[in-house]
N, C-alpha and C. Protein backbone atom coordinates (compact mmCIF):
# COMPACT_ATOMS: atom_id res chain seq x y z
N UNK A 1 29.48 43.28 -82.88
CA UNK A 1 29.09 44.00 -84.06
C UNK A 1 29.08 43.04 -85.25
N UNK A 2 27.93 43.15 -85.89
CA UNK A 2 28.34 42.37 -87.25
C UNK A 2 28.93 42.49 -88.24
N UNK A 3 29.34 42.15 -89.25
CA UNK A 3 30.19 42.26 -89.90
C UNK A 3 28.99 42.63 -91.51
N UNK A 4 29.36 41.42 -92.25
CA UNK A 4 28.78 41.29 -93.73
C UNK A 4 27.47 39.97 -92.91
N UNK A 5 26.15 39.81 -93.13
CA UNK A 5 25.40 39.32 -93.42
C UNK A 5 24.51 39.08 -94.16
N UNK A 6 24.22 37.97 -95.02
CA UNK A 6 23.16 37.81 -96.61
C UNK A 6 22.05 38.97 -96.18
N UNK A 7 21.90 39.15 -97.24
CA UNK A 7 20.27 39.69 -96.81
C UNK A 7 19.43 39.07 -96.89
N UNK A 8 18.16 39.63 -96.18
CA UNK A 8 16.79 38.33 -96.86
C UNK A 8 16.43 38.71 -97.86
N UNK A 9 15.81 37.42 -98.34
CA UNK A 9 15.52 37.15 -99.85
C UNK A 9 14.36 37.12 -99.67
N UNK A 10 13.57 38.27 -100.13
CA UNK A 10 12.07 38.09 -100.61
C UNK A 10 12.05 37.15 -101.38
N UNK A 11 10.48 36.80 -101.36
CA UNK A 11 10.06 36.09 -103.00
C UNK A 11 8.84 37.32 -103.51
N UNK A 12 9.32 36.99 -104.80
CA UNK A 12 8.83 38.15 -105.70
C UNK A 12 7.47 37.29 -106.18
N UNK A 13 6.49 37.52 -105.77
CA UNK A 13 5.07 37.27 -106.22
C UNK A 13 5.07 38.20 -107.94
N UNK A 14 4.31 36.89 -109.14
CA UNK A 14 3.76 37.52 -110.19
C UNK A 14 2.60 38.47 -109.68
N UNK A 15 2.27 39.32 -110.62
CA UNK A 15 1.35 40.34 -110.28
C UNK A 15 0.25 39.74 -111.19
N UNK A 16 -1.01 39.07 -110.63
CA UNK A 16 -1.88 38.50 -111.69
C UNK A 16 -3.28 39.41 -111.63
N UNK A 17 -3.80 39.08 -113.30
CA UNK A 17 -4.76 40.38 -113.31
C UNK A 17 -6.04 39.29 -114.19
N UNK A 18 -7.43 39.56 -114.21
CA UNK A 18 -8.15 38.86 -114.65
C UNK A 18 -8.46 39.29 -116.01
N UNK A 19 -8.97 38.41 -117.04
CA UNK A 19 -9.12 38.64 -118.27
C UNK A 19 -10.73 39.14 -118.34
N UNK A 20 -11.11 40.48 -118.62
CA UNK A 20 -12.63 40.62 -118.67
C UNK A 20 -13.83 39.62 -119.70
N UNK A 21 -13.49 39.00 -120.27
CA UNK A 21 -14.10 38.16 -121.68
C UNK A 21 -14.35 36.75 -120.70
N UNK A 22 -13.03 35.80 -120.15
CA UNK A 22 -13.38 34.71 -119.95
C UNK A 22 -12.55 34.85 -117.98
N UNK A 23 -12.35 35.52 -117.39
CA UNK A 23 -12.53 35.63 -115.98
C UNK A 23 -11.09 34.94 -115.46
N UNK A 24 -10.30 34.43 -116.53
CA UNK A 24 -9.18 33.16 -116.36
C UNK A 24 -8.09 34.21 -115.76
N UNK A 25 -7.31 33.76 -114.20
CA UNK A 25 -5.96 34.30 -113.90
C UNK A 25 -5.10 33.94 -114.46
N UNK A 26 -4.38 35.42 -114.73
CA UNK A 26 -3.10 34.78 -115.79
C UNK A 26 -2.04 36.23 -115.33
N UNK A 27 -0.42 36.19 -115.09
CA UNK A 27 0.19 36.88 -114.97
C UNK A 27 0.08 37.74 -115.56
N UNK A 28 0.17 39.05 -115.25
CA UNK A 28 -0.51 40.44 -116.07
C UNK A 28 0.33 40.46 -117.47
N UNK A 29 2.07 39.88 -117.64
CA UNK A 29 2.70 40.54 -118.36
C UNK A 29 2.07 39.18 -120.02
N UNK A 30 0.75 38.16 -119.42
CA UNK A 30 0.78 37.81 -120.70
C UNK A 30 -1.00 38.25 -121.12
N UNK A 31 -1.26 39.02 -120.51
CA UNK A 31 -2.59 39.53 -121.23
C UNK A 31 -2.38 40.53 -121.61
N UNK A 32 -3.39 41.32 -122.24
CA UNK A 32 -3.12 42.87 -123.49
C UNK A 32 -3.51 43.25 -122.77
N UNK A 33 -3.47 44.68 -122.21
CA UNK A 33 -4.07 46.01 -121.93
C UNK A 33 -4.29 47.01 -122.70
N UNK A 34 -5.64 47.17 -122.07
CA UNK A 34 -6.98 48.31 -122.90
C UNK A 34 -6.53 49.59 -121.86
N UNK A 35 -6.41 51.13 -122.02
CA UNK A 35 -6.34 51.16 -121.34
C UNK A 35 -6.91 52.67 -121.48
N UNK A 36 -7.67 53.12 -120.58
CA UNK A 36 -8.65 54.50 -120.99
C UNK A 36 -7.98 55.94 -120.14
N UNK A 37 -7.29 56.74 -121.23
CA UNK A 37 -6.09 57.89 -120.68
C UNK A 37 -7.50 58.80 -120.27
N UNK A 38 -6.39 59.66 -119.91
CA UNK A 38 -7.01 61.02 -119.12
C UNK A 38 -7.72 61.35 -120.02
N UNK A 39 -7.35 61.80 -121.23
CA UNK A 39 -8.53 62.32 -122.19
C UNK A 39 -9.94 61.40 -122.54
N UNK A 40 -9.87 60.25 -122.08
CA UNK A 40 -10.93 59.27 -122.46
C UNK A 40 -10.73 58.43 -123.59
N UNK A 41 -9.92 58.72 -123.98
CA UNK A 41 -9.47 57.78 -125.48
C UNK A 41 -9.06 56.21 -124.86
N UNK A 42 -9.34 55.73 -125.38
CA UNK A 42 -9.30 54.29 -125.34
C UNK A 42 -7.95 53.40 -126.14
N UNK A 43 -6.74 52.96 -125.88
CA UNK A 43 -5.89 52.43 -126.41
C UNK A 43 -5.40 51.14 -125.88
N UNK A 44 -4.43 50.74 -126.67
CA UNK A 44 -3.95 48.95 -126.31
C UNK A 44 -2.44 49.50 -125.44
N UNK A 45 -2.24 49.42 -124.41
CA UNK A 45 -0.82 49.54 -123.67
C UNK A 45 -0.02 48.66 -124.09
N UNK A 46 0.98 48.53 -125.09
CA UNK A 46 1.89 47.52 -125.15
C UNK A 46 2.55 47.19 -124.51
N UNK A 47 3.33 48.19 -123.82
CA UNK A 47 4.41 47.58 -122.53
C UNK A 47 3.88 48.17 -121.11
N UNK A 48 3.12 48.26 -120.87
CA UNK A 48 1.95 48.66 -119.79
C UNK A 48 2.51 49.83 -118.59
N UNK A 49 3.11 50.81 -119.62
CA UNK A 49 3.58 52.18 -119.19
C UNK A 49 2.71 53.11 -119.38
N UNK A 50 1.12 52.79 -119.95
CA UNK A 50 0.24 54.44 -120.15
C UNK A 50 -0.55 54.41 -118.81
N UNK A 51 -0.55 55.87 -118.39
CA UNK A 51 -0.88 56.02 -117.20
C UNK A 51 -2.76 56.25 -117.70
N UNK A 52 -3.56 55.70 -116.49
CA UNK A 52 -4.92 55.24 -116.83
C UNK A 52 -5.79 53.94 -116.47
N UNK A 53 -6.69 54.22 -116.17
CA UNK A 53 -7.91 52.65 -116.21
C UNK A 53 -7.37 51.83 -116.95
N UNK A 54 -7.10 50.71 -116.50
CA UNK A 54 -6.56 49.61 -117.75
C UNK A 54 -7.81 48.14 -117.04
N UNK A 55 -7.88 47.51 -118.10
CA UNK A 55 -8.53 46.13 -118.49
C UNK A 55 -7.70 45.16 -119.32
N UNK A 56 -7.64 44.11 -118.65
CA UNK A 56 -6.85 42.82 -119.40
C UNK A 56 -7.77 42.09 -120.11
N UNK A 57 -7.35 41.57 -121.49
CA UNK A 57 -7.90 40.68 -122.14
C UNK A 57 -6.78 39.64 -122.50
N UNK A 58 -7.04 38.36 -122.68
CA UNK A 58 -5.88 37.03 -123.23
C UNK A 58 -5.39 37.31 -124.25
N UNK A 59 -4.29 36.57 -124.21
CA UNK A 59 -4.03 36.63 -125.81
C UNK A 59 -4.48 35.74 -126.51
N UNK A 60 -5.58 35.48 -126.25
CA UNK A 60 -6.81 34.31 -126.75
C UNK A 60 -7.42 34.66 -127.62
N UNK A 61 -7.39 34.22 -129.18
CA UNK A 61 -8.56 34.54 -130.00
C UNK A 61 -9.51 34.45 -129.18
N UNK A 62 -10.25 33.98 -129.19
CA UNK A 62 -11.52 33.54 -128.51
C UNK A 62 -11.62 34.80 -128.11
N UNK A 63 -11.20 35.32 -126.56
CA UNK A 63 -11.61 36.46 -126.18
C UNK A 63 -11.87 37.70 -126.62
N UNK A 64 -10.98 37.76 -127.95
CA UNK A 64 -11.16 38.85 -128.66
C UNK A 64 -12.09 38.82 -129.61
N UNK A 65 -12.43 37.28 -130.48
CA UNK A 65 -13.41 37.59 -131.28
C UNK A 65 -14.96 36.99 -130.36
N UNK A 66 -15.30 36.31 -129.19
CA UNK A 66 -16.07 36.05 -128.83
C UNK A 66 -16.98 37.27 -127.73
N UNK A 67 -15.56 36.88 -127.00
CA UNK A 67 -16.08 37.27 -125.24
C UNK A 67 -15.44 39.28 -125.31
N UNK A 68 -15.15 39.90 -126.11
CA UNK A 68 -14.76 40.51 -126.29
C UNK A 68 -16.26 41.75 -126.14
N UNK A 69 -16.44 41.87 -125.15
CA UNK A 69 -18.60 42.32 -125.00
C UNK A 69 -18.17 43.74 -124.53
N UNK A 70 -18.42 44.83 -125.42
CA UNK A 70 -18.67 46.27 -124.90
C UNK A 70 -18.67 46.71 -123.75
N UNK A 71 -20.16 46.09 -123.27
CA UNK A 71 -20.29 46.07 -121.40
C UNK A 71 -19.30 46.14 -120.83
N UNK A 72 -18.76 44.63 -120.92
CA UNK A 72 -17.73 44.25 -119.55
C UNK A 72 -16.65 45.25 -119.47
N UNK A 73 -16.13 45.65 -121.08
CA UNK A 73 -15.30 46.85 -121.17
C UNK A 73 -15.59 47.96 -120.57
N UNK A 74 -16.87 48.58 -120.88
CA UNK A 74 -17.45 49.38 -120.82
C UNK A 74 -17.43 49.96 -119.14
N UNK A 75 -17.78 49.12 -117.88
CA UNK A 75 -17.92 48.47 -116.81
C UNK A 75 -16.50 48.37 -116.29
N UNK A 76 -15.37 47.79 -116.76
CA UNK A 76 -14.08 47.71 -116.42
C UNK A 76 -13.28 48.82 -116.37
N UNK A 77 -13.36 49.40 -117.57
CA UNK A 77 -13.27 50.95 -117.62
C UNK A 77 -13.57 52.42 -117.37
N UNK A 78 -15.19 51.87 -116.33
CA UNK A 78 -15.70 53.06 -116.10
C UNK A 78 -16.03 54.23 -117.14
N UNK A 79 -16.26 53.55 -118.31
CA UNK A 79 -16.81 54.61 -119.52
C UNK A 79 -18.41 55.09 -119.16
N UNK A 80 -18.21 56.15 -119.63
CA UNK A 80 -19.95 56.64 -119.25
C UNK A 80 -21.06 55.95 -120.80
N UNK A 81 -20.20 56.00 -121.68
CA UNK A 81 -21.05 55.46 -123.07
C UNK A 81 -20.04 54.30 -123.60
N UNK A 82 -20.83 52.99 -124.04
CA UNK A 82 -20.19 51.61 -124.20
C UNK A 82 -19.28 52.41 -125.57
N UNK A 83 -17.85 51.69 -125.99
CA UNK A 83 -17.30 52.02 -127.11
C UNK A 83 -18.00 51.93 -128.23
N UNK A 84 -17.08 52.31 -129.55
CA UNK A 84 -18.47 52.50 -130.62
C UNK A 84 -17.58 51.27 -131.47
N UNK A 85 -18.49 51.12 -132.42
CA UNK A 85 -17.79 49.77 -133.02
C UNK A 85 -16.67 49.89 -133.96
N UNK A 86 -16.25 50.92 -134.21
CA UNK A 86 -15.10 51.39 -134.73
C UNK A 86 -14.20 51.59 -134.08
N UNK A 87 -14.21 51.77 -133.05
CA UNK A 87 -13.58 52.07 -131.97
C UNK A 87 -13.36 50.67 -131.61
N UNK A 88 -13.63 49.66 -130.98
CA UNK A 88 -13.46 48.31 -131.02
C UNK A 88 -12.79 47.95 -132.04
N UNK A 89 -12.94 47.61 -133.36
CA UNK A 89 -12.01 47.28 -134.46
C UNK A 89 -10.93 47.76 -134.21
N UNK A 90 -10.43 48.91 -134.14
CA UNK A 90 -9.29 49.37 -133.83
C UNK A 90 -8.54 48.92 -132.74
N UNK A 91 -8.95 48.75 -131.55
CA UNK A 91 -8.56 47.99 -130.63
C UNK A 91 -8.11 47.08 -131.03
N UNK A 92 -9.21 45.85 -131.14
CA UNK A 92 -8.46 44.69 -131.82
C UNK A 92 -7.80 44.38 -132.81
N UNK A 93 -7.59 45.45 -133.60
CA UNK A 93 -6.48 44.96 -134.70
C UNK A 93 -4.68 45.21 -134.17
N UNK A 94 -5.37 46.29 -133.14
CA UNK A 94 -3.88 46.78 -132.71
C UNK A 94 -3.78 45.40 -131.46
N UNK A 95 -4.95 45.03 -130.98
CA UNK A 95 -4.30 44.06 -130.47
C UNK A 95 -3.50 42.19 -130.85
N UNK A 96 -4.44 42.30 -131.72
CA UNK A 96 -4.30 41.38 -132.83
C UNK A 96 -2.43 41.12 -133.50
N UNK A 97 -1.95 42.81 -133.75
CA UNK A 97 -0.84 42.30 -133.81
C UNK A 97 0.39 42.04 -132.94
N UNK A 98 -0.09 42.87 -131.90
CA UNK A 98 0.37 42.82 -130.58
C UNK A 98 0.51 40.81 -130.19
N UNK A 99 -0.44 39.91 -130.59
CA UNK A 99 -0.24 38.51 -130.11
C UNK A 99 0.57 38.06 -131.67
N UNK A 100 0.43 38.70 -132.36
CA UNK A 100 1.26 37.77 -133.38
C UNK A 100 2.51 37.91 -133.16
N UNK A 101 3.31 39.21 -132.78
CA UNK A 101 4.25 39.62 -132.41
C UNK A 101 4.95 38.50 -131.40
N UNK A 102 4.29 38.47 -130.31
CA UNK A 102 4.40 37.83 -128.85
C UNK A 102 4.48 36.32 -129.47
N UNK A 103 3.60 35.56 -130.14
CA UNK A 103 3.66 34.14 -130.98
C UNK A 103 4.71 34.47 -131.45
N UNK A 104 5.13 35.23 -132.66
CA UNK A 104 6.58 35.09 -133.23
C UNK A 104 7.65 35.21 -132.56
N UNK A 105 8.08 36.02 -131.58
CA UNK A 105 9.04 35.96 -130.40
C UNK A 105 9.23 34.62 -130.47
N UNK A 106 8.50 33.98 -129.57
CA UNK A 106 8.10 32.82 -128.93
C UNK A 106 9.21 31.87 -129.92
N UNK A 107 8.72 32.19 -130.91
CA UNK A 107 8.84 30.63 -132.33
C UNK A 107 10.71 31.00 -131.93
N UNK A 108 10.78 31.96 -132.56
CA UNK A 108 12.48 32.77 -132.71
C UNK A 108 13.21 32.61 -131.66
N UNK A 109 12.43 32.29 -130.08
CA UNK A 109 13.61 32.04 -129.22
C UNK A 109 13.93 30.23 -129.22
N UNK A 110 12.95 29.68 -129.90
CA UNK A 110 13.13 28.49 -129.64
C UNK A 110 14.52 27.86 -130.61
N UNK A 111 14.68 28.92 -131.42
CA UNK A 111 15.27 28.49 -132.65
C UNK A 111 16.89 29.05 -132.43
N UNK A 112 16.88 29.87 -131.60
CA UNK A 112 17.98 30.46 -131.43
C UNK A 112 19.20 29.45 -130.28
């Protein structure tokens, strides 16, 4: 009979998700999520608890002010009509502070 034996040790694989703007793999917990609820509303998931269609974007300027294309959203999300451009602004501002946030962390643990 055995007694006490270790258990096995998984290895815990990151969960990686693609950025719709520039296609780059990157661990899900450092891209933003878009993410389209039951009602169809369109929001930024901060801690990626809203239940719904979600789409990753970087925390890359670039992606947000370049590659940031209706379509691909549009397409990722399974929307029947591309977002409206107000609707986009809003997005990105909420995502916008969402990376400054994540940059300032960053600075504050270095310092600590």
């Amino acid at each position: 009979m055995r007694t006490s034996t270790p258990s096995t040790k998984y290895k815990i694989h990151p969960t990686i998700r693609t950025c719709i703007a520039c296609r780059t793999h990157e661990n899900k917990n450092n891209l933003v999520r878009i993410v389209r609820t039951a009602q169809g509303n369109l929001d930024i998931d901060s801690n990626g608890t809203l239940a719904g269609r979600g789409a990753y974007l970087c925390k890359n300027v670039d992606c947000w002010e370049n590659g940031f294309v209706p379509q691909s959203l549009q397409d990722s999300l399974n929307l029947v009509n591309p977002p409206t451009t107000k609707t986009l602004s809003v997005l990105t501002k909420k995502a916008r502070d969402i990376i400054l946030e994540s940059i300032n962390g960053k600075k504050g643990h270095k310092n600590d």
